[in-house]
C-alpha atoms as a PDB file:
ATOM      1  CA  UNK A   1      12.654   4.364 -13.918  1.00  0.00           C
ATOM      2  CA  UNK A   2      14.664   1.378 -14.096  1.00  0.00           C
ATOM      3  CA  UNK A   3      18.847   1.667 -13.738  1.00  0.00           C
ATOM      4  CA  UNK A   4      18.672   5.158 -13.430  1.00  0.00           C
ATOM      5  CA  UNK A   5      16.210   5.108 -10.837  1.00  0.00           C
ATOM      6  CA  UNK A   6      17.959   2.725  -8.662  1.00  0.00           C
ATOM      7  CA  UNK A   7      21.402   3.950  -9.261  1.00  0.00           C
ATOM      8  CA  UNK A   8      20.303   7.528  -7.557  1.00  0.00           C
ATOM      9  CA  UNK A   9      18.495   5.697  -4.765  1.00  0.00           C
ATOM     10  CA  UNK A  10      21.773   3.570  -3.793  1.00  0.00           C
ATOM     11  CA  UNK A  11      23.745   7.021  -4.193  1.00  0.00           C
ATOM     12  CA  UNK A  12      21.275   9.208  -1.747  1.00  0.00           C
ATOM     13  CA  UNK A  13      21.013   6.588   0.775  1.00  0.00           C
ATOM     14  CA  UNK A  14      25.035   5.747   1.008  1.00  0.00           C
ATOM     15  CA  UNK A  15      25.348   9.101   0.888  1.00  0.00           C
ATOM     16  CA  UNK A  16      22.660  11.166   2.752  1.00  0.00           C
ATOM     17  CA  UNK A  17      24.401  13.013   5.295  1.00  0.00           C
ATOM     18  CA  UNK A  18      26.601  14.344   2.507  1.00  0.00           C
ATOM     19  CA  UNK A  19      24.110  15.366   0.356  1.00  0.00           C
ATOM     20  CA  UNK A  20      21.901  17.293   2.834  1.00  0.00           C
ATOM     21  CA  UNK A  21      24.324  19.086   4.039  1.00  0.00           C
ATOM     22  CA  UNK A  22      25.725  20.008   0.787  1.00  0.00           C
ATOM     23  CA  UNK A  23      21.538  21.100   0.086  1.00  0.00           C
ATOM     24  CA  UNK A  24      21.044  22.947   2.967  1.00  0.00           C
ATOM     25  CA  UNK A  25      24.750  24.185   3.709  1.00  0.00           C
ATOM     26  CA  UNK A  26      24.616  23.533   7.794  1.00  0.00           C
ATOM     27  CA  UNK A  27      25.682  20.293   9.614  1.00  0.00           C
ATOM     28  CA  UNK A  28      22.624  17.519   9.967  1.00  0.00           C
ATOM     29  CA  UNK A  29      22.112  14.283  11.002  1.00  0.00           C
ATOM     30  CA  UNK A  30      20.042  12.001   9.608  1.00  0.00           C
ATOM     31  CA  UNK A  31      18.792   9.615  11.862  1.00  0.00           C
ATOM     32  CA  UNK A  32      17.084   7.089   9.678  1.00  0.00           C
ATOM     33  CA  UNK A  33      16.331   6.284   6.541  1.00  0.00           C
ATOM     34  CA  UNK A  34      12.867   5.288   5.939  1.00  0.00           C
ATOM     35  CA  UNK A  35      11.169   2.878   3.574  1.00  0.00           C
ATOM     36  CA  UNK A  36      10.656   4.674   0.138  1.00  0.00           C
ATOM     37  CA  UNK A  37       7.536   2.592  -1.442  1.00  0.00           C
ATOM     38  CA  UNK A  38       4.350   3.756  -0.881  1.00  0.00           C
ATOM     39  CA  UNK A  39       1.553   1.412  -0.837  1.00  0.00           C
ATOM     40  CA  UNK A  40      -1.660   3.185  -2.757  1.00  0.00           C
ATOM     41  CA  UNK A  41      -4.759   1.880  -1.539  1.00  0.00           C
ATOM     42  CA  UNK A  42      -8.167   1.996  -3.883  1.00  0.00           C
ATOM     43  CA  UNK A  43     -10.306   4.935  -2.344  1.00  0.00           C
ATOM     44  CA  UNK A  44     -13.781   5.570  -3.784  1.00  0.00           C
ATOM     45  CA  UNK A  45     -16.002   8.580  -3.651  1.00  0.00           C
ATOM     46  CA  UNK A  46     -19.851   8.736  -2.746  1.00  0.00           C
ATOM     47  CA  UNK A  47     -19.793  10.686  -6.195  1.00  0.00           C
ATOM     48  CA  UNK A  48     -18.538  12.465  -8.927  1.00  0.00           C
ATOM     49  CA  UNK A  49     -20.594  14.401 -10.954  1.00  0.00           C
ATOM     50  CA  UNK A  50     -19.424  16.247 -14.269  1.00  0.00           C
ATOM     51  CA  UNK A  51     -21.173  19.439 -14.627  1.00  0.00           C
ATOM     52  CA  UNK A  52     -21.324  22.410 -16.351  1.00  0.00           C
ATOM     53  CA  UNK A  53     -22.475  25.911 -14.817  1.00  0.00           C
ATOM     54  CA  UNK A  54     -25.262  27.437 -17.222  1.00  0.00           C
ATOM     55  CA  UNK A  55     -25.874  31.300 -17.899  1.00  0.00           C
ATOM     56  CA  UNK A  56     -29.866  30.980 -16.872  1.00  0.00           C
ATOM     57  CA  UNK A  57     -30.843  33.821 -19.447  1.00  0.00           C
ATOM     58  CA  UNK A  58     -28.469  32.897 -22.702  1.00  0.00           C
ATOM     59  CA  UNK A  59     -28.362  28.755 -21.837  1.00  0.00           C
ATOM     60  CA  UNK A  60     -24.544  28.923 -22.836  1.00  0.00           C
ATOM     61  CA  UNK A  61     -22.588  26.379 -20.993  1.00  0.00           C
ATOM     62  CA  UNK A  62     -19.181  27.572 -19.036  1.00  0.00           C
ATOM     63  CA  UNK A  63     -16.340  25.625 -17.835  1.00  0.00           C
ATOM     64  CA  UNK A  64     -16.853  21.844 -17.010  1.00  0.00           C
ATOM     65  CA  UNK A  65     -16.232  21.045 -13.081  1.00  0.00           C
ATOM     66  CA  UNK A  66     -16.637  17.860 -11.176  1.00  0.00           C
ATOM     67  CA  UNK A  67     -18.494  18.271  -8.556  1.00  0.00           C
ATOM     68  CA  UNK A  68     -17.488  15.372  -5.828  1.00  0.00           C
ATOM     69  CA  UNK A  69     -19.970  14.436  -2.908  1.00  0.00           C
ATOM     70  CA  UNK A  70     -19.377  12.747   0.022  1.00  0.00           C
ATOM     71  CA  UNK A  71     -21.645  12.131   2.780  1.00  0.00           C
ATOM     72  CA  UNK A  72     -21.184  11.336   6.142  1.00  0.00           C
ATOM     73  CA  UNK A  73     -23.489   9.711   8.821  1.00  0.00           C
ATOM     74  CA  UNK A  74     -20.981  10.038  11.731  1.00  0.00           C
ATOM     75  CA  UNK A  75     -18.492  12.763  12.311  1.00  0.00           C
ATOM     76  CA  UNK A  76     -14.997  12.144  10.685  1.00  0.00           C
ATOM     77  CA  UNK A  77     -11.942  13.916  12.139  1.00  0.00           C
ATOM     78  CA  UNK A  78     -10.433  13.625   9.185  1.00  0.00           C
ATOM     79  CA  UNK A  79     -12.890  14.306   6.484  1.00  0.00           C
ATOM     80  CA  UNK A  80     -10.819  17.341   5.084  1.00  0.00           C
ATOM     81  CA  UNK A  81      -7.536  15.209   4.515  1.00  0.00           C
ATOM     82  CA  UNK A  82     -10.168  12.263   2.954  1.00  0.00           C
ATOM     83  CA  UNK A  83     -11.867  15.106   1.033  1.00  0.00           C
ATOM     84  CA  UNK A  84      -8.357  16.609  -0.371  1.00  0.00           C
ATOM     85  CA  UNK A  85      -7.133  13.128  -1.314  1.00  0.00           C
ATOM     86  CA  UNK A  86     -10.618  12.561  -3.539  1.00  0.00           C
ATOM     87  CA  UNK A  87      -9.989  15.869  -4.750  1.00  0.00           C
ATOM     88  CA  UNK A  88      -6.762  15.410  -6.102  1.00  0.00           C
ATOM     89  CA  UNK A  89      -7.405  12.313  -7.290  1.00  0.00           C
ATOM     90  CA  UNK A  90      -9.850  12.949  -9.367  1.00  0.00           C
ATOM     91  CA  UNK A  91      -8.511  15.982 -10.759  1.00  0.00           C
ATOM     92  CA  UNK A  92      -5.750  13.617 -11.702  1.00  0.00           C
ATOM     93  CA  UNK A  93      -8.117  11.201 -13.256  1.00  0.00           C
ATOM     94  CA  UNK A  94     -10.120  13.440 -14.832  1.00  0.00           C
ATOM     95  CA  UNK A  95      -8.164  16.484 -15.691  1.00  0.00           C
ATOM     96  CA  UNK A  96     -10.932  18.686 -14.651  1.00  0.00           C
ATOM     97  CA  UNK A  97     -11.435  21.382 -11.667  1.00  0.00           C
ATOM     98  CA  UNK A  98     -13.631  19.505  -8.659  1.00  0.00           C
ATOM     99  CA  UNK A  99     -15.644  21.268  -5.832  1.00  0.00           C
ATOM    100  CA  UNK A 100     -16.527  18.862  -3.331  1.00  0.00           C
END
């Protein structure tokens, strides 16, 4: 990050109008600029489980997987935005494929 990082973020926003039009080759307007730092909040899983699918007749082991569960005692709207944030968090975290 550092000088680099803030010299292209003072460029872009004295210079935004410019720069997506030059991108996307038609007039626009940009009509604000928004606030660029993202707060990340701590988010925990009911659980994360890391497993290994077995061949029932040899007993050789395939590719690990997470498996996440979550569990819900009230309906959610927006469980599958809460369930694709876990998800790629803990791919992130763990470097492994999860099912939830």
């Amino acid at each position: 990050m550092g000088d680099w990082d803030d010299a292209i973020k003072i460029y872009i926003g004295d210079n935004a109008q410019e720069l997506l039009e030059w991108i996307y080759g038609t007039r626009i307007v940009v009509k604000h600029q928004l606030q660029t730092e993202f707060k990340i909040r701590t988010i925990e899983a009911d659980a994360l489980l890391e497993s290994e699918a077995m061949d029932f007749e040899t007993e050789e082991g395939g590719e690990p997987i997470l498996f996440h569960i979550e569990v819900q005692s009230t309906n959610d709207p927006k469980i599958g935005e809460r369930l694709l944030r876990y998800s790629f968090s803990a791919r992130e975290k763990h470097q492994m494929e999860v099912a939830s």
